[in-house]
N, C-alpha and C. Protein backbone atom coordinates (compact mmCIF):
# COMPACT_ATOMS: atom_id res chain seq x y z
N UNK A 1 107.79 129.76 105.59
CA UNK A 1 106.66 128.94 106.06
C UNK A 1 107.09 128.14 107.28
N UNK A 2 106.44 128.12 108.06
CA UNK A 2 106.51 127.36 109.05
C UNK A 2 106.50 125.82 109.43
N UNK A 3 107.19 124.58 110.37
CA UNK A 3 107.27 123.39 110.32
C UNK A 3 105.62 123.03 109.49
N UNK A 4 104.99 123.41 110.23
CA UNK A 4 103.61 122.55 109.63
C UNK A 4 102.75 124.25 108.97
N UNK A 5 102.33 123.87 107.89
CA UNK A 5 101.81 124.66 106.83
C UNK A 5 100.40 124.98 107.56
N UNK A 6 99.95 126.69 107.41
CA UNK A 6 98.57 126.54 107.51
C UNK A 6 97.58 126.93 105.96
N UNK A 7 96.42 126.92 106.68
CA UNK A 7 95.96 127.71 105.19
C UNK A 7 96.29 129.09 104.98
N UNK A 8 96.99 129.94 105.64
CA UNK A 8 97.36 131.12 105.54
C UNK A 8 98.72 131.40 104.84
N UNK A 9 99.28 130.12 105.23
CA UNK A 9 101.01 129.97 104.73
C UNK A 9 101.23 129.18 103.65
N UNK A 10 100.22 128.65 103.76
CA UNK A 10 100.46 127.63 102.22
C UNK A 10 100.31 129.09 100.74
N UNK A 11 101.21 128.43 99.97
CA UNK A 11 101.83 129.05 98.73
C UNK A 11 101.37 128.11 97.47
N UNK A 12 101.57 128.74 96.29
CA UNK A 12 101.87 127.94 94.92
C UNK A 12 102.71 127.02 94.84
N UNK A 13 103.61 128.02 95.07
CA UNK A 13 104.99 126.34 94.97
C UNK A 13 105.23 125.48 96.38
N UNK A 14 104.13 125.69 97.03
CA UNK A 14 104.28 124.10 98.08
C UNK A 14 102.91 123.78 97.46
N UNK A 15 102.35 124.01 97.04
CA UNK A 15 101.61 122.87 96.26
C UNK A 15 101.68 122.27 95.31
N UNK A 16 102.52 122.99 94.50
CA UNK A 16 103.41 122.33 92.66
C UNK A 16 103.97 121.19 93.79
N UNK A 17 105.09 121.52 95.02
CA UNK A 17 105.82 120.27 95.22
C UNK A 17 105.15 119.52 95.80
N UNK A 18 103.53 119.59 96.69
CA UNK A 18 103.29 118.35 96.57
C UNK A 18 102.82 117.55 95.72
N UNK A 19 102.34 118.04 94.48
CA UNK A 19 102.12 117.88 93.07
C UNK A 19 103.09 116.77 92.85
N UNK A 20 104.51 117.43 92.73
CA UNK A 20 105.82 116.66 91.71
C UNK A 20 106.30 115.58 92.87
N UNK A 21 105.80 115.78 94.12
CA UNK A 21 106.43 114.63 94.50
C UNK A 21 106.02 113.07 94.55
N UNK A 22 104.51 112.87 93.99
CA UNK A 22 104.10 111.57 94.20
C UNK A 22 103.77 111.45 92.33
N UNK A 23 104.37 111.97 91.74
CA UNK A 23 104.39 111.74 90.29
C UNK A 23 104.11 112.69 89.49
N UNK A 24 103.41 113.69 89.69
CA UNK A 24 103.09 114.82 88.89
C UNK A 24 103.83 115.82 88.42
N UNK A 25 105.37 114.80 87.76
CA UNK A 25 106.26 115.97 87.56
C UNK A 25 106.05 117.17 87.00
N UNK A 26 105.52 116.87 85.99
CA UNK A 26 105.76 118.42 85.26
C UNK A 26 104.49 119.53 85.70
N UNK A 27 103.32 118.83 86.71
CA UNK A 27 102.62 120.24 86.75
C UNK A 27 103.32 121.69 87.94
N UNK A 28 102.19 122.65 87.67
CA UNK A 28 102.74 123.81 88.25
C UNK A 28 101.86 124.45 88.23
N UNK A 29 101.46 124.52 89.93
CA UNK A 29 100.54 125.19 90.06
C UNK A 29 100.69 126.79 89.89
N UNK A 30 99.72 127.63 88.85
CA UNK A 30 100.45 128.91 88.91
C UNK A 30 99.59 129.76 90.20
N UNK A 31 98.23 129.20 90.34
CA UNK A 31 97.75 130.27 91.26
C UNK A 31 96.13 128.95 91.93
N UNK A 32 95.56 130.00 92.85
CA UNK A 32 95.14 128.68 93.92
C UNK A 32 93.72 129.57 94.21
N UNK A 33 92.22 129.03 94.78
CA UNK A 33 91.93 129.94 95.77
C UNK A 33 91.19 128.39 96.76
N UNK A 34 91.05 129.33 97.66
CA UNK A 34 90.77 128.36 99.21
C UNK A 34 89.17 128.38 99.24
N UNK A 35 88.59 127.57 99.76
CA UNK A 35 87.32 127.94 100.50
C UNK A 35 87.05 126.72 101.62
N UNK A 36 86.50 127.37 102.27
CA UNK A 36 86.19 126.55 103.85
C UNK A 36 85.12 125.28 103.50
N UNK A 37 85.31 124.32 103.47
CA UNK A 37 83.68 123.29 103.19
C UNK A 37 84.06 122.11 105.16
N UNK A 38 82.55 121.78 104.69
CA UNK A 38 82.46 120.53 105.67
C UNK A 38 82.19 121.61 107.26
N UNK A 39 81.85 120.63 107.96
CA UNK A 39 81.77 121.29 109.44
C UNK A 39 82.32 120.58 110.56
N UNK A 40 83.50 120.10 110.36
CA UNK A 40 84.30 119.47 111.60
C UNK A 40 83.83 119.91 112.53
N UNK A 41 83.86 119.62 113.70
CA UNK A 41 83.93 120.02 115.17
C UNK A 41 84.97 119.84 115.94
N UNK A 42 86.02 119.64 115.31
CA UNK A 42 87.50 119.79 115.65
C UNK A 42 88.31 119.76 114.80
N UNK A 43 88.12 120.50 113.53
CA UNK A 43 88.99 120.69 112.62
C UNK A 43 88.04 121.59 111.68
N UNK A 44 89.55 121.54 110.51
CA UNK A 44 88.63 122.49 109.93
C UNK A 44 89.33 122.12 108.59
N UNK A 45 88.63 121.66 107.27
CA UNK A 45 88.48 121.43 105.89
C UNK A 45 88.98 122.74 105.25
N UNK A 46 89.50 122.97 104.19
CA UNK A 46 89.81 124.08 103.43
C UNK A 46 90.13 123.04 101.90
N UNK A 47 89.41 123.54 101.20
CA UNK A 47 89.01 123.33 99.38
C UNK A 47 89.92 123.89 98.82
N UNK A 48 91.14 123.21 98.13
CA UNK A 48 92.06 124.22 97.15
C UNK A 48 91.71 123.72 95.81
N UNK A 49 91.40 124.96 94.96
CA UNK A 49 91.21 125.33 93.66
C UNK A 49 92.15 125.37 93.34
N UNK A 50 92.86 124.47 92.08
CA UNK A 50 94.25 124.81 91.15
C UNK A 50 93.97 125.38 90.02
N UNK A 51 94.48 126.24 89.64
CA UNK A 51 95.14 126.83 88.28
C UNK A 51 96.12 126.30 87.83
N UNK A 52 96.37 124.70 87.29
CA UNK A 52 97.42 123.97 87.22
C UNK A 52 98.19 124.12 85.71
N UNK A 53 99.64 124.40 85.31
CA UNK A 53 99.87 124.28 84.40
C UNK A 53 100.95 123.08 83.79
N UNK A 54 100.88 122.70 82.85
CA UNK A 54 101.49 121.50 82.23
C UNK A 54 101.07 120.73 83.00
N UNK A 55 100.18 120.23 83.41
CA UNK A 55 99.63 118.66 84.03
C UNK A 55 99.13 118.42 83.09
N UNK A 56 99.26 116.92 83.44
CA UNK A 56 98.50 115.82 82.63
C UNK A 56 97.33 115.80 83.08
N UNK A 57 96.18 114.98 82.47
CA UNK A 57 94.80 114.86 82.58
C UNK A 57 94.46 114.73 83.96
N UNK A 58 95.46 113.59 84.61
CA UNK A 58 94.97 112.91 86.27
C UNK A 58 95.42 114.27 87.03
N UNK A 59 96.32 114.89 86.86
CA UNK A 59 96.96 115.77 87.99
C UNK A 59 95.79 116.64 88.24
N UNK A 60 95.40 116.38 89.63
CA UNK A 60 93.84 116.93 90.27
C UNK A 60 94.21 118.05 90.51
N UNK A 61 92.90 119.36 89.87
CA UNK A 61 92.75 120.11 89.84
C UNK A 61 92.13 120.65 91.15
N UNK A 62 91.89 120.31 92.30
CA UNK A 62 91.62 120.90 93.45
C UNK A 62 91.89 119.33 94.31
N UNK A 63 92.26 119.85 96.42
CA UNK A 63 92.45 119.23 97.02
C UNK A 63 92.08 119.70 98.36
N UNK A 64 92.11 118.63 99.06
CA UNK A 64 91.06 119.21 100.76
C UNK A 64 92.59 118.93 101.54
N UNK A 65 92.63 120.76 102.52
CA UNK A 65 93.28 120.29 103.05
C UNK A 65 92.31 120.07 104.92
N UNK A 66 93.49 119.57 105.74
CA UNK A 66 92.65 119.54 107.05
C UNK A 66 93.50 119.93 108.18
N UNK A 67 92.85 120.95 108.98
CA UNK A 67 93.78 121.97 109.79
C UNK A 67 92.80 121.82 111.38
N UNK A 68 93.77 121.76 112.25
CA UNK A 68 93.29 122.08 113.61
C UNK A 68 91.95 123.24 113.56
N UNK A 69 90.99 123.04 114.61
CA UNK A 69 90.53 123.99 114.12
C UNK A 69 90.72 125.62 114.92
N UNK A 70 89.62 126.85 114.43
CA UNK A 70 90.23 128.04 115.00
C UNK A 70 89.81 128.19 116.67
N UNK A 71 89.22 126.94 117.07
CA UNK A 71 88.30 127.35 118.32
C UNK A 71 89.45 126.59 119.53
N UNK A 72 89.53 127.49 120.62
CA UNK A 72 90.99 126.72 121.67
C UNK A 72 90.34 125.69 122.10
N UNK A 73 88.89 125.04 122.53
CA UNK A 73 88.57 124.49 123.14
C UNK A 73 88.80 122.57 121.88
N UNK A 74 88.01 123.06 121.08
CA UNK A 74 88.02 122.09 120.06
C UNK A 74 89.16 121.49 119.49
N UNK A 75 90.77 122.71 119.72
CA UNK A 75 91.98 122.23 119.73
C UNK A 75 92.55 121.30 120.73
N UNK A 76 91.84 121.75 122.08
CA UNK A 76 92.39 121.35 123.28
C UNK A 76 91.42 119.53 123.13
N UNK A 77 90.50 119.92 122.57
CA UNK A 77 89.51 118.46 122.39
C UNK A 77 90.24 117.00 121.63
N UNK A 78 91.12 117.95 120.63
CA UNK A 78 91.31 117.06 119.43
C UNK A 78 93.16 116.82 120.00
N UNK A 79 93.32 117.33 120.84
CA UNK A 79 94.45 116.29 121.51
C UNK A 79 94.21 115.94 122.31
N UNK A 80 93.30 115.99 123.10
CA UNK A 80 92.86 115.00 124.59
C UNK A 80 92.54 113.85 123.66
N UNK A 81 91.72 113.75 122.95
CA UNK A 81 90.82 112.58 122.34
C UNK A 81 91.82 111.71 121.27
N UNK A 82 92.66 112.72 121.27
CA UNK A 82 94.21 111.91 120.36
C UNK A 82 93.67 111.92 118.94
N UNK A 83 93.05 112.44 118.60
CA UNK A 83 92.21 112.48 117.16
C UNK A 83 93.17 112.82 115.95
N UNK A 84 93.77 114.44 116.61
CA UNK A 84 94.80 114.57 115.08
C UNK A 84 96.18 113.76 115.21
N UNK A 85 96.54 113.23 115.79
CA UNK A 85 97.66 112.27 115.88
C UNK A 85 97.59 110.86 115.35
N UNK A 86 95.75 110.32 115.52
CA UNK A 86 95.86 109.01 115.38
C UNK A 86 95.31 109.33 113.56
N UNK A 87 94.67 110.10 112.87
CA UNK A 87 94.60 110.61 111.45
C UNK A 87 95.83 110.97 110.79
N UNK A 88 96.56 111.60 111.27
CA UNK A 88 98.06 111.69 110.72
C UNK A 88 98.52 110.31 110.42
N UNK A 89 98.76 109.78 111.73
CA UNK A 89 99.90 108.55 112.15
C UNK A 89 98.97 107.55 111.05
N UNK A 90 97.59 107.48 110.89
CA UNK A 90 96.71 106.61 109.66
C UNK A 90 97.56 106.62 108.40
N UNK A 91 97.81 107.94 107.91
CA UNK A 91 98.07 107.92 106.65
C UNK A 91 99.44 108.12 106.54
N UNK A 92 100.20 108.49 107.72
CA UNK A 92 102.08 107.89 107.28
C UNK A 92 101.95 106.72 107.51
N UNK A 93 101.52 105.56 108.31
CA UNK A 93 101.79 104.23 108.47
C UNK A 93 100.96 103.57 108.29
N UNK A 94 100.04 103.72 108.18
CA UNK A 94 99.26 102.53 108.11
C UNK A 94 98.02 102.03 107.20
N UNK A 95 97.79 103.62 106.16
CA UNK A 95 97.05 103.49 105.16
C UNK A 95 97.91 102.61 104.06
N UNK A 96 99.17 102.54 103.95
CA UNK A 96 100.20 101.91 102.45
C UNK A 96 99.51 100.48 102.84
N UNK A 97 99.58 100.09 103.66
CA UNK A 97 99.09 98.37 104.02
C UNK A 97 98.19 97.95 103.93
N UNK A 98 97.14 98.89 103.67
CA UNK A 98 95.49 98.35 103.59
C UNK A 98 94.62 98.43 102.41
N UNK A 99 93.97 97.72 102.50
CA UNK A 99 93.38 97.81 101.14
C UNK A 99 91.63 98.79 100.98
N UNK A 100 91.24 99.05 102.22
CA UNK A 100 90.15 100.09 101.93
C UNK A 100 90.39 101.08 101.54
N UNK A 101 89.77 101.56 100.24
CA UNK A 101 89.38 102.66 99.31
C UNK A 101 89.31 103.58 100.93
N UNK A 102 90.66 104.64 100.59
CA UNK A 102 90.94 106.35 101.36
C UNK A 102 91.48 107.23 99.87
N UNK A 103 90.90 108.26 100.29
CA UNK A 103 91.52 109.52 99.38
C UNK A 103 92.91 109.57 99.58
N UNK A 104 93.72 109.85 98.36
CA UNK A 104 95.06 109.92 97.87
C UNK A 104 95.83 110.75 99.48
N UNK A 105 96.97 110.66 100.05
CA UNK A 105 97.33 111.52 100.92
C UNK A 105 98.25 112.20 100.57
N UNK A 106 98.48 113.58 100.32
CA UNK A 106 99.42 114.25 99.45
C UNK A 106 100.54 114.96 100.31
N UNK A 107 100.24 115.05 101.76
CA UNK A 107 101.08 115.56 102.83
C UNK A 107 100.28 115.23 104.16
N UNK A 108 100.74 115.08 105.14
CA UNK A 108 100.65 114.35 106.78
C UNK A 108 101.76 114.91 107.49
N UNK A 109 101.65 115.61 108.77
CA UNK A 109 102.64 116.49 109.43
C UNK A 109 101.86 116.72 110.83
N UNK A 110 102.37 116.56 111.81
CA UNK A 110 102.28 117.20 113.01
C UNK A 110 103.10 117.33 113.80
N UNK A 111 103.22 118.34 114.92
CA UNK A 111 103.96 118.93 115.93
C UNK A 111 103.47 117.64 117.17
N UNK A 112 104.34 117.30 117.35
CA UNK A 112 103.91 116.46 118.58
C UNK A 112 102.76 115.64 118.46
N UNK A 113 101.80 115.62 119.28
CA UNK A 113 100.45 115.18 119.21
C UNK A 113 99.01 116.34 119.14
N UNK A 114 100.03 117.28 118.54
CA UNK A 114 99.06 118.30 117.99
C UNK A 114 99.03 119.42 119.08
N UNK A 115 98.29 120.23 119.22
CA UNK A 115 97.03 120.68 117.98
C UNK A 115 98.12 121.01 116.06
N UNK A 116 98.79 121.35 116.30
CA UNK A 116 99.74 121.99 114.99
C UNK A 116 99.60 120.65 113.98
N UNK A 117 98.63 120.54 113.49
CA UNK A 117 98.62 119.43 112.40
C UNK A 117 98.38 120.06 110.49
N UNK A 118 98.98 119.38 109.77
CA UNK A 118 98.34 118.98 108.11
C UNK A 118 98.08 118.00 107.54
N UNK A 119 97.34 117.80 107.01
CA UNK A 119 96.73 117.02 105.58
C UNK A 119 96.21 117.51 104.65
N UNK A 120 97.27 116.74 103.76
CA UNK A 120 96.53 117.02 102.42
C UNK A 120 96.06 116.03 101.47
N UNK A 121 94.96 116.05 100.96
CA UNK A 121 94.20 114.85 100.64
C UNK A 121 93.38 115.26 99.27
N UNK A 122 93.24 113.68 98.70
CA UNK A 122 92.54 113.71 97.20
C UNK A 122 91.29 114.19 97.37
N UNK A 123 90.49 115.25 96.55
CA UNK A 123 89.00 115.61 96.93
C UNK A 123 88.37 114.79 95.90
N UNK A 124 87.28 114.17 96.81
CA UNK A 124 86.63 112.94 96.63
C UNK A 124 85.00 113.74 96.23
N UNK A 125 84.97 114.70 95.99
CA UNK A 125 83.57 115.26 95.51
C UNK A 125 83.86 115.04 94.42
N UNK A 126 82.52 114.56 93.76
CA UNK A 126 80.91 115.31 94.44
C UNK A 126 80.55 114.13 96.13
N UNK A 127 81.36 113.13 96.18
CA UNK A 127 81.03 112.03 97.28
C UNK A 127 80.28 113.10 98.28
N UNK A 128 79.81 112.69 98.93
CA UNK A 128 79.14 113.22 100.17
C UNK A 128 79.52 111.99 101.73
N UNK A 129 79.06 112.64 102.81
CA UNK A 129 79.54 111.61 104.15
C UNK A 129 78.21 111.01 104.26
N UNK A 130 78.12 110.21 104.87
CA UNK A 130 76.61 110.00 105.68
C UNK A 130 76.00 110.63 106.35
N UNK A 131 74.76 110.57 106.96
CA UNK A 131 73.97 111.02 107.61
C UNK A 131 73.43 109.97 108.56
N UNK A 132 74.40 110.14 109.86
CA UNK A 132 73.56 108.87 111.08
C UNK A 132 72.54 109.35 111.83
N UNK A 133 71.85 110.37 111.47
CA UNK A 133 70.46 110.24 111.67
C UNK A 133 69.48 109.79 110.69
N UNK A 134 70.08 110.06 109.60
CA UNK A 134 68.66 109.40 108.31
C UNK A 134 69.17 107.82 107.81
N UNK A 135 70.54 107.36 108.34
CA UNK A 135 70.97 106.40 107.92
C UNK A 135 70.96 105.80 106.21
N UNK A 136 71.23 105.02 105.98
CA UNK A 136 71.75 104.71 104.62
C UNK A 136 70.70 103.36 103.81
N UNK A 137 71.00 103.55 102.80
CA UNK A 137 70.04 102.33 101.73
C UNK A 137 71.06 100.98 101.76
N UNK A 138 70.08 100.01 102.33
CA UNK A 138 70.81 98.74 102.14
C UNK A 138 72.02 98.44 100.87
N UNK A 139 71.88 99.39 100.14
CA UNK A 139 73.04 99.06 99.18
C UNK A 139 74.46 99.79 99.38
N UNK A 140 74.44 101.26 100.36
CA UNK A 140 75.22 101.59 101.03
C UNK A 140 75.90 100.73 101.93
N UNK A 141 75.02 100.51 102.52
CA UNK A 141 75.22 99.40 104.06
C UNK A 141 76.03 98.46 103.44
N UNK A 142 75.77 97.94 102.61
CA UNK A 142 76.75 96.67 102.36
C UNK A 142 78.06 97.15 101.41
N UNK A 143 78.15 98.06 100.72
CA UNK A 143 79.28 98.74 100.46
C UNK A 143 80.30 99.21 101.46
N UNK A 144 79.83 99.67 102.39
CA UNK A 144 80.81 99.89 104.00
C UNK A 144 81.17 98.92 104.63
N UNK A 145 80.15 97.54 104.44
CA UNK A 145 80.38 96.38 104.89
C UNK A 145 81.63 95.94 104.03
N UNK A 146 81.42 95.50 102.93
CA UNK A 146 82.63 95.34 102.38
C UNK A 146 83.63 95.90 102.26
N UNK A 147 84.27 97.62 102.32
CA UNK A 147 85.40 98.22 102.41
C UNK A 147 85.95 98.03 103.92
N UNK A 148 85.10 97.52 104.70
CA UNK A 148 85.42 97.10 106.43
C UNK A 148 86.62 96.13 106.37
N UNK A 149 86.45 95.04 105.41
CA UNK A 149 87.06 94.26 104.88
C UNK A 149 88.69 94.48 104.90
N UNK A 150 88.56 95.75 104.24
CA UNK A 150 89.71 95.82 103.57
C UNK A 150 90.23 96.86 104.53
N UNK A 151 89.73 97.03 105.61
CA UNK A 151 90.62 97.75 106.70
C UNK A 151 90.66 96.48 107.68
N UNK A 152 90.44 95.47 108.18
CA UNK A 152 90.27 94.90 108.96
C UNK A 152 91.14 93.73 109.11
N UNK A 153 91.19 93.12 107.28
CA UNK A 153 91.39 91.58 107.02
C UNK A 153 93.14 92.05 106.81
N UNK A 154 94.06 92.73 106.13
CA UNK A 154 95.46 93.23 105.78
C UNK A 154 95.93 93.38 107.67
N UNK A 155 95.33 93.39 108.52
CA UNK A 155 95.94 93.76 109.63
C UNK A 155 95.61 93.03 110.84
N UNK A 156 94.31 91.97 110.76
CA UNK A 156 94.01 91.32 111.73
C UNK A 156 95.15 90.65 112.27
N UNK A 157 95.30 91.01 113.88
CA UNK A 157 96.39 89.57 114.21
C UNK A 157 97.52 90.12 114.09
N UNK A 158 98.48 91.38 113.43
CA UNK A 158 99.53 91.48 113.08
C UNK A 158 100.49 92.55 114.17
N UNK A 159 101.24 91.22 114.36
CA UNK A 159 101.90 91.40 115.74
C UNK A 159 102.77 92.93 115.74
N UNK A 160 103.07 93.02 114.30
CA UNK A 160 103.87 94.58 113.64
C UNK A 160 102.97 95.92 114.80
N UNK A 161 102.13 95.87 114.53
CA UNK A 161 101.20 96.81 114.95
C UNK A 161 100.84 97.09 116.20
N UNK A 162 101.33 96.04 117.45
CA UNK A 162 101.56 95.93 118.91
C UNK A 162 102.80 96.70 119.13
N UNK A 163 102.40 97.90 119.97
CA UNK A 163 103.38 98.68 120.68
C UNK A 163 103.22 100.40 120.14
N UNK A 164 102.38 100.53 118.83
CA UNK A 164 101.76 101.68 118.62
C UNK A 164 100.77 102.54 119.32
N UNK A 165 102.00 103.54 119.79
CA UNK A 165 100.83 104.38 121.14
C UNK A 165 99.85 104.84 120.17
N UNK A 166 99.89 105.51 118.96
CA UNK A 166 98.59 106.32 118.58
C UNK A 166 97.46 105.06 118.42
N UNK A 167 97.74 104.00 118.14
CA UNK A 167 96.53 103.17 117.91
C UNK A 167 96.01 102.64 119.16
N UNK A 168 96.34 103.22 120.21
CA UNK A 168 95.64 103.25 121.70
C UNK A 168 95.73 101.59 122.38
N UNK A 169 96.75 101.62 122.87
CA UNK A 169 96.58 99.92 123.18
C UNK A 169 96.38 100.50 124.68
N UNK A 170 94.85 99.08 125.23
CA UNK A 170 94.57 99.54 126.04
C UNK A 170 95.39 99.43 127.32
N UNK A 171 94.79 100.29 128.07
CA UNK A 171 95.42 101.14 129.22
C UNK A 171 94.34 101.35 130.48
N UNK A 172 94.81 101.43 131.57
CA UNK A 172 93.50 101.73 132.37
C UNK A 172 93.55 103.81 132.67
N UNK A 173 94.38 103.79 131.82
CA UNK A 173 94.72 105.44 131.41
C UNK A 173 93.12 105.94 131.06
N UNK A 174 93.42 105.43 129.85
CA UNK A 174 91.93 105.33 128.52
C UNK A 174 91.14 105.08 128.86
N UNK A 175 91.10 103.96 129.53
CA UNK A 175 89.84 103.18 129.84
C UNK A 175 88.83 104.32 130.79
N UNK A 176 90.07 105.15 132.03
CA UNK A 176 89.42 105.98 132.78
C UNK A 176 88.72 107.14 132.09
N UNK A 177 89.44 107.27 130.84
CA UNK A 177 89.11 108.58 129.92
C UNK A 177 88.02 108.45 129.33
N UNK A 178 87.68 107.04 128.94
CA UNK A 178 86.56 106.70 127.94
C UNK A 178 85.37 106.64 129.52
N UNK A 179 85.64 105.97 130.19
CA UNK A 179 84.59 105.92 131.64
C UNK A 179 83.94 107.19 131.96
N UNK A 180 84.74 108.33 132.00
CA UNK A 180 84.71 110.29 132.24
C UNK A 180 83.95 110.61 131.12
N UNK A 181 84.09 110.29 129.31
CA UNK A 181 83.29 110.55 128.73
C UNK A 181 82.20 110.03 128.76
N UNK A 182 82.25 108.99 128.93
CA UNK A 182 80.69 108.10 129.17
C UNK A 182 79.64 108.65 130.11
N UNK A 183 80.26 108.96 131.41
CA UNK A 183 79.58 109.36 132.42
C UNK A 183 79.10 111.00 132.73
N UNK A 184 80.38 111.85 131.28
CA UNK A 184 79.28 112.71 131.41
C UNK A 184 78.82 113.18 130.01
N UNK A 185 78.37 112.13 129.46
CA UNK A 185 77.07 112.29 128.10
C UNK A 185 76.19 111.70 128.95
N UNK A 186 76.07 110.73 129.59
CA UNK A 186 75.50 110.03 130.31
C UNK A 186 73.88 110.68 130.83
N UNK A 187 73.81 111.62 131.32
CA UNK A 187 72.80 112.78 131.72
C UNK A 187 71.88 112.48 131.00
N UNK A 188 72.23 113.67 129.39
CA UNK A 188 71.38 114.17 128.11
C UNK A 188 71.12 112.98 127.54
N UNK A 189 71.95 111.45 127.27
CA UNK A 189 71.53 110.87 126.95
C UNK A 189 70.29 110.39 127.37
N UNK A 190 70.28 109.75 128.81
CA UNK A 190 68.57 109.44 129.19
C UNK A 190 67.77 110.30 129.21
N UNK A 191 67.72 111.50 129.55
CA UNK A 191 67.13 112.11 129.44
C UNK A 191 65.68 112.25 128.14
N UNK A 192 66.92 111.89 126.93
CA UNK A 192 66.33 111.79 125.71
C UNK A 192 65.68 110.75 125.38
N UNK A 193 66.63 109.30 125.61
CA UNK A 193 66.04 108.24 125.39
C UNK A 193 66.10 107.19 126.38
N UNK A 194 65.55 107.47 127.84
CA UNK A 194 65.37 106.80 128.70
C UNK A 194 64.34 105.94 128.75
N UNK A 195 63.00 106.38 127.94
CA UNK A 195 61.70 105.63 127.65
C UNK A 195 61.76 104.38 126.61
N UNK A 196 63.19 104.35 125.80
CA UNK A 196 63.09 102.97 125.13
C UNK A 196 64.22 102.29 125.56
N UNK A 197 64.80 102.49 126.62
CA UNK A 197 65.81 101.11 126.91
C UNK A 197 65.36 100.36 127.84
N UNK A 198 65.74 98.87 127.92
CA UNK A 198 65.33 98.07 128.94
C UNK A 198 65.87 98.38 129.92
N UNK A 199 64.67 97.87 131.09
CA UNK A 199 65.60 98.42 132.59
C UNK A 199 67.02 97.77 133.12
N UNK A 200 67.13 96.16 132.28
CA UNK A 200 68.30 95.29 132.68
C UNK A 200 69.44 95.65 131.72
N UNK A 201 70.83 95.11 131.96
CA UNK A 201 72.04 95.05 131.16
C UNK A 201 72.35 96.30 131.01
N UNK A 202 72.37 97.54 132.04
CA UNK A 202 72.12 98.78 131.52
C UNK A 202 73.01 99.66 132.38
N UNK A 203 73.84 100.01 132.67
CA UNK A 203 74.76 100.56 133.65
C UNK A 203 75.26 102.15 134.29
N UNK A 204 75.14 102.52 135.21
CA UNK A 204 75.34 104.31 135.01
C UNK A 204 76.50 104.55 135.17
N UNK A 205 77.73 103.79 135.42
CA UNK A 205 78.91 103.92 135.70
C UNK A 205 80.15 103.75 134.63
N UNK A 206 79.83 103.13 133.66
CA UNK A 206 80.55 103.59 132.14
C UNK A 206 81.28 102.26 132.12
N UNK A 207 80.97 101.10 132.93
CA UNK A 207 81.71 100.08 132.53
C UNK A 207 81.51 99.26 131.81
N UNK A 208 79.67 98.81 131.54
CA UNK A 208 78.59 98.09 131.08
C UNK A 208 78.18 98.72 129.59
């Protein structure tokens, strides 16, 4: 198998060991099957089914993993945008410190700053994601409000965390990068919804 695992290379017994290594000594996975869920647009989800033997009750019977995806452009996307580097670098460093509710992380690996990335993670179904076009019931809303909390309040202020390139400290690097994306969504956006913004406070140059 190769430095970073794909869904093609992943085996039984690299999943027993990521099993036995965060406590699940005695299970063993004897056999597995995959299926594709979710629709990243720069990655790509894969569903593992266990056939687990000698586990205990908790030792989860299926897990999501998350892989670059198969398209070059969407690879080439998800390291410009620093995406699979700053999701990795989340859950080796900086998920142990926080207190917002994330799925279990069972493996985190990348080649550089990608595209060659893994995760492997607790499957949190039946949960579902949101929908930011139909948006959510005030009782959602304030459930996100409060787990905000617990990503926000463990780290506000903490000087530890100054000097971490993946967490993007700004730059007029970025700043130019985020300006280039701005300016060219910029188009389709008015286009669409040019009839409800005010004409003031409103900028075409990505700085405003």
């Amino acid at each position: 198998m190769s430095a970073i695992p794909t869904p093609e290379t992943i085996d039984a017994d690299w999943l027993t060991e990521r099993l036995r290594q965060p406590g699940h000594g005695a299970a063993r996975v004897r056999d597995f099957t995959s299926t594709r869920v979710g629709t990243g647009p720069i990655g790509k989800c894969i569903r593992f089914e266990l056939d687990v033997e000698e586990g205990s009750a908790p030792t989860p019977r299926s897990l999501i993993g998350k892989f670059p995806s198969d398209d070059p452009m969407s690879r080439q996307t998800g390291v410009l945008l620093r995406n699979f580097i700053k999701e990795v670098s989340f859950y080796r460093e900086l998920e142990p410190r926080l207190t917002i509710s994330t799925p279990r992380c069972y493996y985190a690996a990348i080649e550089g700053e990608g595209p060659e990335f893994a995760l492997l993670l607790e499957d949190l179904a039946p949960a579902e994601q949101g929908d930011q076009l139909a948006g959510c019931s005030v009782e959602v809303a304030r459930a996100a409000v409060v787990e905000l909390v617990g990503l926000h309040a463990p780290s506000w202020c903490d000087q530890a965390l100054r000097g971490s390139d993946w967490l993007g400290e700004p730059n007029e690097t970025t700043a130019e990068l985020v300006r280039a994306l701005y300016r060219a969504q910029l188009p389709g956006f008015l286009d669409r919804y040019a009839g409800r913004l005010a004409p003031k406070g409103f900028s075409t140059d990505g700085r405003r």
